[in-house]
Protein backbone atom coordinates (compact mmCIF):
# COMPACT_ATOMS: atom_id res chain seq x y z
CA UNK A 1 -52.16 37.10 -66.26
CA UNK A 2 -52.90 40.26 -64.17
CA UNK A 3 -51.75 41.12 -60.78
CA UNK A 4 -55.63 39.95 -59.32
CA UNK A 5 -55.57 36.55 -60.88
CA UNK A 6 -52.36 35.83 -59.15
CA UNK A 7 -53.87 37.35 -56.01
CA UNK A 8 -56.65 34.50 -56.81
CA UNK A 9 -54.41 31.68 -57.63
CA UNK A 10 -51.57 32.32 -54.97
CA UNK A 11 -54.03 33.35 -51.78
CA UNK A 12 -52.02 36.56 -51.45
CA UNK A 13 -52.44 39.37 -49.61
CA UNK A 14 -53.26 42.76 -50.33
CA UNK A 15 -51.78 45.25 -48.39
CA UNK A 16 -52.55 47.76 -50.63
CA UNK A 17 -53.27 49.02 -54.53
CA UNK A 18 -56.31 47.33 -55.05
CA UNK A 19 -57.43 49.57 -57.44
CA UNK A 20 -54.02 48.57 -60.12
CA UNK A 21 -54.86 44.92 -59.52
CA UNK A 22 -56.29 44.82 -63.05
CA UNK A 23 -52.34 45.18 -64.36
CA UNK A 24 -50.82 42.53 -67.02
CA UNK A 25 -47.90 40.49 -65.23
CA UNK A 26 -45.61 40.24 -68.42
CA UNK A 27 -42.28 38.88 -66.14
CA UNK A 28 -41.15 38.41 -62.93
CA UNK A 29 -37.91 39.27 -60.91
CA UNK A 30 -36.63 37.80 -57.63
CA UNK A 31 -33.83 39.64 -55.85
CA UNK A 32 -33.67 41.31 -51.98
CA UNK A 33 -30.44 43.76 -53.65
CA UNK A 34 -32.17 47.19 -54.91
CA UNK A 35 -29.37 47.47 -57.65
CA UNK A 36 -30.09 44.40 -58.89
CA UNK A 37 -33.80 44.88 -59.16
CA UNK A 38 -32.93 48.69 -60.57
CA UNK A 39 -30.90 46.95 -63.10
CA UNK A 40 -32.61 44.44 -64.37
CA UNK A 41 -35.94 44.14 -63.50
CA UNK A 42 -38.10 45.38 -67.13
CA UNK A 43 -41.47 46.95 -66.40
CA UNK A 44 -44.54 45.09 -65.76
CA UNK A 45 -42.32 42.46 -63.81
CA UNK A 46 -43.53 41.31 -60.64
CA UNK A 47 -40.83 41.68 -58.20
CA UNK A 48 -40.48 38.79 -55.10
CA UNK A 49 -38.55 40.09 -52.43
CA UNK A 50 -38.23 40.15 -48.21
CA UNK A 51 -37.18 43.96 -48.48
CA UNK A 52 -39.74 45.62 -46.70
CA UNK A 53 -38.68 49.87 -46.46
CA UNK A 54 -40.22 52.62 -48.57
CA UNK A 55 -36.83 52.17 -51.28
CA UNK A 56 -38.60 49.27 -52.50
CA UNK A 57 -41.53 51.42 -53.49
CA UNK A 58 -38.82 54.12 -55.37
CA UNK A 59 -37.34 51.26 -57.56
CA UNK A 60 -40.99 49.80 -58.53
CA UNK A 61 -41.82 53.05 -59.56
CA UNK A 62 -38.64 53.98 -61.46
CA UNK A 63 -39.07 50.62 -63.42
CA UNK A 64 -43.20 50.58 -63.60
CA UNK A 65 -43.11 46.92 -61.96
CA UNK A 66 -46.82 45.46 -61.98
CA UNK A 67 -46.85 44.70 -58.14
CA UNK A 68 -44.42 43.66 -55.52
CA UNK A 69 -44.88 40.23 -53.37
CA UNK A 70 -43.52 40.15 -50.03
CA UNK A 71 -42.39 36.22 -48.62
CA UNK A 72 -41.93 34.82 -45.54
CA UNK A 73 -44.44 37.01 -43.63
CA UNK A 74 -43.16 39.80 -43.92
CA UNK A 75 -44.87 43.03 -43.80
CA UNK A 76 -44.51 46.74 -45.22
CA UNK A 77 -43.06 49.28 -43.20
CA UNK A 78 -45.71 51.93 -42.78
CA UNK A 79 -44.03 54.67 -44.59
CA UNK A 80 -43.73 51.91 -47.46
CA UNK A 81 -47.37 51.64 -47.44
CA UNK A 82 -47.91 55.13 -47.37
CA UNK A 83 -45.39 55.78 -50.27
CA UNK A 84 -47.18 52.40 -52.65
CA UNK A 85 -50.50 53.98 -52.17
CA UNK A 86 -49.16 57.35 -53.48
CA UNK A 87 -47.54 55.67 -56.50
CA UNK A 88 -50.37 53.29 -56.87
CA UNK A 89 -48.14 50.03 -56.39
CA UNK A 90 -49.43 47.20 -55.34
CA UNK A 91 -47.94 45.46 -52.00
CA UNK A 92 -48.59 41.91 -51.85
CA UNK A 93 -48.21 39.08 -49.34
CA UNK A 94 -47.57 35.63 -48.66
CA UNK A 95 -45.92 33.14 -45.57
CA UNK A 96 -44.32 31.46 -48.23
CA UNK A 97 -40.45 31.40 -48.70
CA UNK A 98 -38.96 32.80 -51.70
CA UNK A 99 -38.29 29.57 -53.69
CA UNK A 100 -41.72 28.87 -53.43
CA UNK A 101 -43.20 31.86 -54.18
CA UNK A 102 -40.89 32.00 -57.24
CA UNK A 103 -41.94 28.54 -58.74
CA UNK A 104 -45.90 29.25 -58.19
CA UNK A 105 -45.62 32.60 -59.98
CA UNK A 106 -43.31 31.49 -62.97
CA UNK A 107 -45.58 27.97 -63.22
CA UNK A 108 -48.77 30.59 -64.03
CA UNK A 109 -47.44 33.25 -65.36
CA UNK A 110 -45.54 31.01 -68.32
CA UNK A 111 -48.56 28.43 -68.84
């Protein structure tokens, strides 16, 4: 599944990174601790999280994580924005909580 279909499927939104929305979602990781996402998170996971500062963008990058999905409304700082469009990381969106979001993206991501 790639990063758009989910965008599809899930009514997400894009803060930014359209243009990497055509990346294969091979995993996904769920964690608001950026050690835990630094050490285990495996590239081309899709990281759920509420964490919304520019460190989140550093970690994505250092483990070359497909996109990251922001719950419960929450928005991206603008320095995180600024910092995802230099690394060309997609910032997602959704009002949903994080159990939620979790379920919906392993239920399509594993059928």
């Amino acid at each position: 599944m790639t990063v758009k279909e989910l965008v599809e499927k899930l009514n997400l939104t894009v803060f930014c990174g359209e243009n990497a929305l055509n990346r294969t979602i091979e995993g996904g990781y769920a964690s608001d601790l950026l050690s835990d996402v630094m050490g285990f998170a495996k590239a081309d996971n899709i990281w759920i999280t509420l964490q919304t500062h520019k460190n989140v963008i550093a970690i994505a990058s250092l483990k070359d994580l497909a996109a990251i999905i922001l719950v419960k409304g929450n928005k991206p700082d603008d320095d995180t924005l600024e910092q995802a469009k230099e690394e060309n990381i997609p910032i997602l969106g959704t009002k949903e909580e994080t159990f939620n979001t979790i379920g919906k993206v392993y239920q399509l991501i594993n059928s």
